[in-house]
Protein backbone atom coordinates (compact mmCIF):
# COMPACT_ATOMS: atom_id res chain seq x y z
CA UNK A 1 -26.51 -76.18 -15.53
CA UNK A 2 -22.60 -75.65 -15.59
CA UNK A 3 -20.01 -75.14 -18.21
CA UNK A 4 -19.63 -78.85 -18.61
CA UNK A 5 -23.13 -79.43 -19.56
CA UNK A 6 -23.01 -76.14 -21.84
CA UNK A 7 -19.75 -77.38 -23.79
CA UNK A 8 -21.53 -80.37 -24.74
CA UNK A 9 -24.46 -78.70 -25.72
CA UNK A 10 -22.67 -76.54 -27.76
CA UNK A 11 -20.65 -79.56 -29.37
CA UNK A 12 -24.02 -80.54 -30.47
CA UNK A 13 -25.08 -77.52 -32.44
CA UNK A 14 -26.15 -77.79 -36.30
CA UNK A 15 -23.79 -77.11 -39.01
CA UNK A 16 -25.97 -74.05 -39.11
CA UNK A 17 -24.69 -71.84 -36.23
CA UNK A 18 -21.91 -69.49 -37.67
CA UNK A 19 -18.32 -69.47 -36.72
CA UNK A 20 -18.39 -66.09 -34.61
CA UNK A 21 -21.42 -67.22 -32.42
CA UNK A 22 -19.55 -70.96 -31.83
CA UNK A 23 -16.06 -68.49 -30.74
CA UNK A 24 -18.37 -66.29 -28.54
CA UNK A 25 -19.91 -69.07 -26.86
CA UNK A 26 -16.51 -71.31 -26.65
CA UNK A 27 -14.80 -68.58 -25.33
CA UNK A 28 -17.93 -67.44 -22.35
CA UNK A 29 -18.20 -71.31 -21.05
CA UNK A 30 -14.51 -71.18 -21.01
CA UNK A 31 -14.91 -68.33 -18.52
CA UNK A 32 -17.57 -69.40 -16.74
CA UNK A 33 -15.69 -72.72 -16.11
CA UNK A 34 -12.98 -70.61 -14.62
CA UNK A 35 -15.56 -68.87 -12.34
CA UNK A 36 -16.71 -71.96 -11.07
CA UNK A 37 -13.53 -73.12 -10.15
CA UNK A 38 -12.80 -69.77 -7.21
CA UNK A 39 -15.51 -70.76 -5.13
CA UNK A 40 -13.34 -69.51 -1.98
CA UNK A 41 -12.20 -66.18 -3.90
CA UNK A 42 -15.41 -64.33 -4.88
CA UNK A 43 -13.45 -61.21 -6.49
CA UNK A 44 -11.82 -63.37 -8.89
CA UNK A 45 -15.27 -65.67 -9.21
CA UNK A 46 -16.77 -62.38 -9.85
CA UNK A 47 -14.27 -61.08 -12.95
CA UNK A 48 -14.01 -64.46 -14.44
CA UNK A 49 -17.62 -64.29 -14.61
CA UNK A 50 -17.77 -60.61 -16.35
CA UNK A 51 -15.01 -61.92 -18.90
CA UNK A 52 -17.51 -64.62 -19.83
CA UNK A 53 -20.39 -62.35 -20.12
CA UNK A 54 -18.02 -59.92 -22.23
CA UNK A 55 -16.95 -62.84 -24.48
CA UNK A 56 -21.16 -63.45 -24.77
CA UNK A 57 -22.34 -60.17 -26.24
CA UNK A 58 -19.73 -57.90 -26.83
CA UNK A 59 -18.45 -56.85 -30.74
CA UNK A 60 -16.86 -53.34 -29.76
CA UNK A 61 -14.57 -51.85 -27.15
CA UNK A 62 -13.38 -48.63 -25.93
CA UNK A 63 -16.06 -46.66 -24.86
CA UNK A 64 -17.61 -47.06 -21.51
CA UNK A 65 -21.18 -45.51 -22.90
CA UNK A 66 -20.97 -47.72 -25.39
CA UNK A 67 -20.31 -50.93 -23.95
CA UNK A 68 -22.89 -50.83 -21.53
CA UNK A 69 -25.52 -49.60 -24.24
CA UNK A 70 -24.61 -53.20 -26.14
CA UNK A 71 -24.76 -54.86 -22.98
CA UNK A 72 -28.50 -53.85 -22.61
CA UNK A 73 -29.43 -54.42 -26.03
CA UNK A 74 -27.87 -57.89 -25.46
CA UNK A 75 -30.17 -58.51 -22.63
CA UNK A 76 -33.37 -57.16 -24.42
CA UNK A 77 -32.71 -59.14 -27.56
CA UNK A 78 -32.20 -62.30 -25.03
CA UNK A 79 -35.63 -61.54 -23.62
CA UNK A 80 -37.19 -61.88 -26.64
CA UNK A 81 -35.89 -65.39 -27.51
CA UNK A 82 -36.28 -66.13 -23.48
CA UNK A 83 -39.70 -67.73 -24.09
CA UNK A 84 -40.25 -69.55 -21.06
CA UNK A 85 -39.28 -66.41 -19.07
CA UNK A 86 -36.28 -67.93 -17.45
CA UNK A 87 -34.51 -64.91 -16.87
CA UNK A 88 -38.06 -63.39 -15.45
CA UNK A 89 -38.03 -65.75 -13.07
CA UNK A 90 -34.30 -65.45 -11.78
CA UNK A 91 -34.63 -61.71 -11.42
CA UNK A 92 -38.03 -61.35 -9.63
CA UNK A 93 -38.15 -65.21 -7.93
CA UNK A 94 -34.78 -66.46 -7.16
CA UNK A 95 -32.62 -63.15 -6.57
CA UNK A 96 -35.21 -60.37 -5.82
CA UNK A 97 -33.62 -60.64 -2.28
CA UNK A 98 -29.90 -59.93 -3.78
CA UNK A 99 -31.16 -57.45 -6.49
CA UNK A 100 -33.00 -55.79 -3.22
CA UNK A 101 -29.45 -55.12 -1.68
CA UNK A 102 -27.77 -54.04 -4.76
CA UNK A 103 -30.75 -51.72 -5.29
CA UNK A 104 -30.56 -49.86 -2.20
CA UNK A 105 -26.21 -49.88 -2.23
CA UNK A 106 -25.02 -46.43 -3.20
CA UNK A 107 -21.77 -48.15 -3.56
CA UNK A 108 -22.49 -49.75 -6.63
CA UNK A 109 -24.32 -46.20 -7.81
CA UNK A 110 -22.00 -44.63 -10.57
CA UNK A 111 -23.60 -40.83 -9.52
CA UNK A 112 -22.50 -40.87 -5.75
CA UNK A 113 -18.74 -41.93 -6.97
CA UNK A 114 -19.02 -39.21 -9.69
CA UNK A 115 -20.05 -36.32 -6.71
CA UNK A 116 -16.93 -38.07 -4.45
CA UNK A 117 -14.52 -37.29 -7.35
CA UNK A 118 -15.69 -33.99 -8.20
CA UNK A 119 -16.09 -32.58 -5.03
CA UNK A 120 -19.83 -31.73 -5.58
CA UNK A 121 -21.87 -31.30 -2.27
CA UNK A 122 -24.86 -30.55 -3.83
CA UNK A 123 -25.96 -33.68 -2.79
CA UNK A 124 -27.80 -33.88 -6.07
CA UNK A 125 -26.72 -38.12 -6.43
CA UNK A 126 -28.70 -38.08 -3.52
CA UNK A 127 -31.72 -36.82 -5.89
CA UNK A 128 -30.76 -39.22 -8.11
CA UNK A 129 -30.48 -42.13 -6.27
CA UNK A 130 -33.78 -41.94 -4.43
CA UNK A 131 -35.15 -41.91 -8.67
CA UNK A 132 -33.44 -44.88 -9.77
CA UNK A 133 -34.58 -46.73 -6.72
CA UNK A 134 -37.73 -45.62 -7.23
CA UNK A 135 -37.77 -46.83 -10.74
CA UNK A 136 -36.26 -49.77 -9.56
CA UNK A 137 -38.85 -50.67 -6.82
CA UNK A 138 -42.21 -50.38 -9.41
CA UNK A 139 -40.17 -52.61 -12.26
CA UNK A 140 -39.84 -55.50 -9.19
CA UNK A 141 -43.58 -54.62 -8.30
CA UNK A 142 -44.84 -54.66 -11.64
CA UNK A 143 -42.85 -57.19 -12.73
CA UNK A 144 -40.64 -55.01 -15.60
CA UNK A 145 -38.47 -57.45 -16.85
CA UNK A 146 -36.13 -54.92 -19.36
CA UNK A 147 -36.40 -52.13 -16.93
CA UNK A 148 -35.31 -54.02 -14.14
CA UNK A 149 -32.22 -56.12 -15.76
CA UNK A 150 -31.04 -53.10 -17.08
CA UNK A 151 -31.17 -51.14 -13.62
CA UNK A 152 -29.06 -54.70 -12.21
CA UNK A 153 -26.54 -54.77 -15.11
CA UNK A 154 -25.92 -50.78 -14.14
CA UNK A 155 -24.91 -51.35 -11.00
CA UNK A 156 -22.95 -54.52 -11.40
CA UNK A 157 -20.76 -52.74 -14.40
CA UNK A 158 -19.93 -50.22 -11.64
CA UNK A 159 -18.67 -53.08 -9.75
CA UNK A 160 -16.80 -54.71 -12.23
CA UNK A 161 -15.10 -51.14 -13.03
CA UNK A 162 -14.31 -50.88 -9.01
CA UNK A 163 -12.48 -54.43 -9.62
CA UNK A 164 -10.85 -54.24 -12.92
CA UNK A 165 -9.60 -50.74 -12.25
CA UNK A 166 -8.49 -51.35 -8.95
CA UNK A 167 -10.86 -49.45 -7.27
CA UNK A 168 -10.75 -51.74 -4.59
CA UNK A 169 -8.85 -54.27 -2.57
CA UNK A 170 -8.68 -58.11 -3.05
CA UNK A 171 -10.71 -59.36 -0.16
CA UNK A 172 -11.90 -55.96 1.60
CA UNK A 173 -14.11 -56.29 4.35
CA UNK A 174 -15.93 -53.19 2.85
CA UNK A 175 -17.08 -54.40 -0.41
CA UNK A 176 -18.16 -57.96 0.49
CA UNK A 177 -21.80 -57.53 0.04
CA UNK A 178 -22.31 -56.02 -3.28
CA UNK A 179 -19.30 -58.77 -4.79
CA UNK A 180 -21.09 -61.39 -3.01
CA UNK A 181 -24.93 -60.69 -4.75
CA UNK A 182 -22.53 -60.15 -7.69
CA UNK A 183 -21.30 -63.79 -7.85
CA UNK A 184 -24.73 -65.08 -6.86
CA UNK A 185 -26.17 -63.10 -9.51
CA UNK A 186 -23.94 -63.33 -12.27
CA UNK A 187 -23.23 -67.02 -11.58
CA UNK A 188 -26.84 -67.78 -12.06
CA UNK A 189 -27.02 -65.53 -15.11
CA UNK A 190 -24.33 -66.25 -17.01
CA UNK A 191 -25.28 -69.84 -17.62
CA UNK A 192 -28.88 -69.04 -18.49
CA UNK A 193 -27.19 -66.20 -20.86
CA UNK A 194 -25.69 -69.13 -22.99
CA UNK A 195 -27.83 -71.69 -22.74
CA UNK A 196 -30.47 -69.09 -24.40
CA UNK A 197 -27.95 -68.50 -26.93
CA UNK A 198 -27.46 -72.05 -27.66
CA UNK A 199 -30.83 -72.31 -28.06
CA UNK A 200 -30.72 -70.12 -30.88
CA UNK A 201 -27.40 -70.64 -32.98
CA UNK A 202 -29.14 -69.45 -35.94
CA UNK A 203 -29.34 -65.63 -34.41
CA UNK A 204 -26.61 -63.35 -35.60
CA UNK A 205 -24.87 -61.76 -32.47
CA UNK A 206 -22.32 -59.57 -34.12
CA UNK A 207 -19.07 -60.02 -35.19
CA UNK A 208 -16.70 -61.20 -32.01
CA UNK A 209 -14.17 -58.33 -31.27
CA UNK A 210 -11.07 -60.41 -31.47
CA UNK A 211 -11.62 -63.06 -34.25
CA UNK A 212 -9.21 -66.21 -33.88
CA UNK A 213 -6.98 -65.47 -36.50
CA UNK A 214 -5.39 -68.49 -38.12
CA UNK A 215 -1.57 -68.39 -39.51
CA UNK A 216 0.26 -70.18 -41.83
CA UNK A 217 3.58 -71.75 -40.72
């Protein structure tokens, strides 16, 4: 499934699906399209990707709290339509191996940045991040599917912030692993994100951030 088979799919829709869910969708295989084209660059692969999953579910900005809240309720309100468990089986079949890595990568752990910035030696993220890997652990044993794509789109959002705020340098050496189960994961992901969508024009998604505005003259 790539953005070429999604654009026709989408061509195809019923009169029924609503203007803002054909812009969101237009607009993500657009993006994903892009991604697919930077196989040899994964940072860029990896932000071309998040703009496509932005242009998917989001309706607000400006709020860091808030965006990711939307982004999980995004992802529980796909599960629900995911009926054939498709996005069960990426997360504990085809990428439990990548999600693994991510899981156990501090680096992608918002807390143990937070404690860098503040100076905090406590060593409370520590604490913290022996929890959430605990929590993540028993949702990939037991097979949580909200619990556990939640926990991934955490850490991946602190990735994207460590790209698009230039946390980190094109092509480091030191951030390689967590952008490269990024890309894997994300470029799996995203296409299963709007095919599900497709699959459901009729569902209301929220009004698109940035309408296209059309102008007279």
């Amino acid at each position: 499934m790539d953005a070429t088979s999604l654009k026709a799919k989408l061509a195809g829709l019923p009169d029924v699906a609503a203007e803002p869910f054909r812009v969101r969708c237009h607009r993500a295989i657009s993006w994903l399209r892009r991604a697919e084209a930077e196989a040899g660059d994964p940072d860029a692969a990896f932000l071309f990707l998040w703009i496509g999953l932005n242009a998917a579910y989001a309706w607000d900005f400006g709020h860091e709290e808030r965006e990711r809240d939307q982004l999980r309720r995004f992802f529980e309100r796909l599960l629900v339509l995911d009926a054939s468990g498709r996005l069960h089986g990426l997360l504990f079949e085809k990428y439990s191996g990548p999600i693994r890595t991510l899981i156990d990568n501090r680096y992608v752990f918002e807390p143990f940045w937070r404690a860098l910035r503040e100076h905090d030696s406590s060593q409370a993220w520590e604490t913290q991040f022996a929890a959430a890997k605990t929590l993540a652990m028993r949702a990939l044993m037991e097979r949580q599917t909200a619990i556990l794509a939640g926990i991934v789109i955490d850490r991946l959002y602190v990735l994207r912030n460590q790209l698009v705020h230039g946390g980190a340098t094109h092509a480091s050496a030191v951030n390689r692993q967590q952008v490269k189960d990024g890309v894997a994961l994300l470029g799996s992901l995203l296409p299963v994100v709007i095919d599900l969508m497709l699959d459901a024009p009729d569902t209301d998604f929220g009004p698109v951030a940035y309408p296209v505005v059309k102008t007279l003259g």
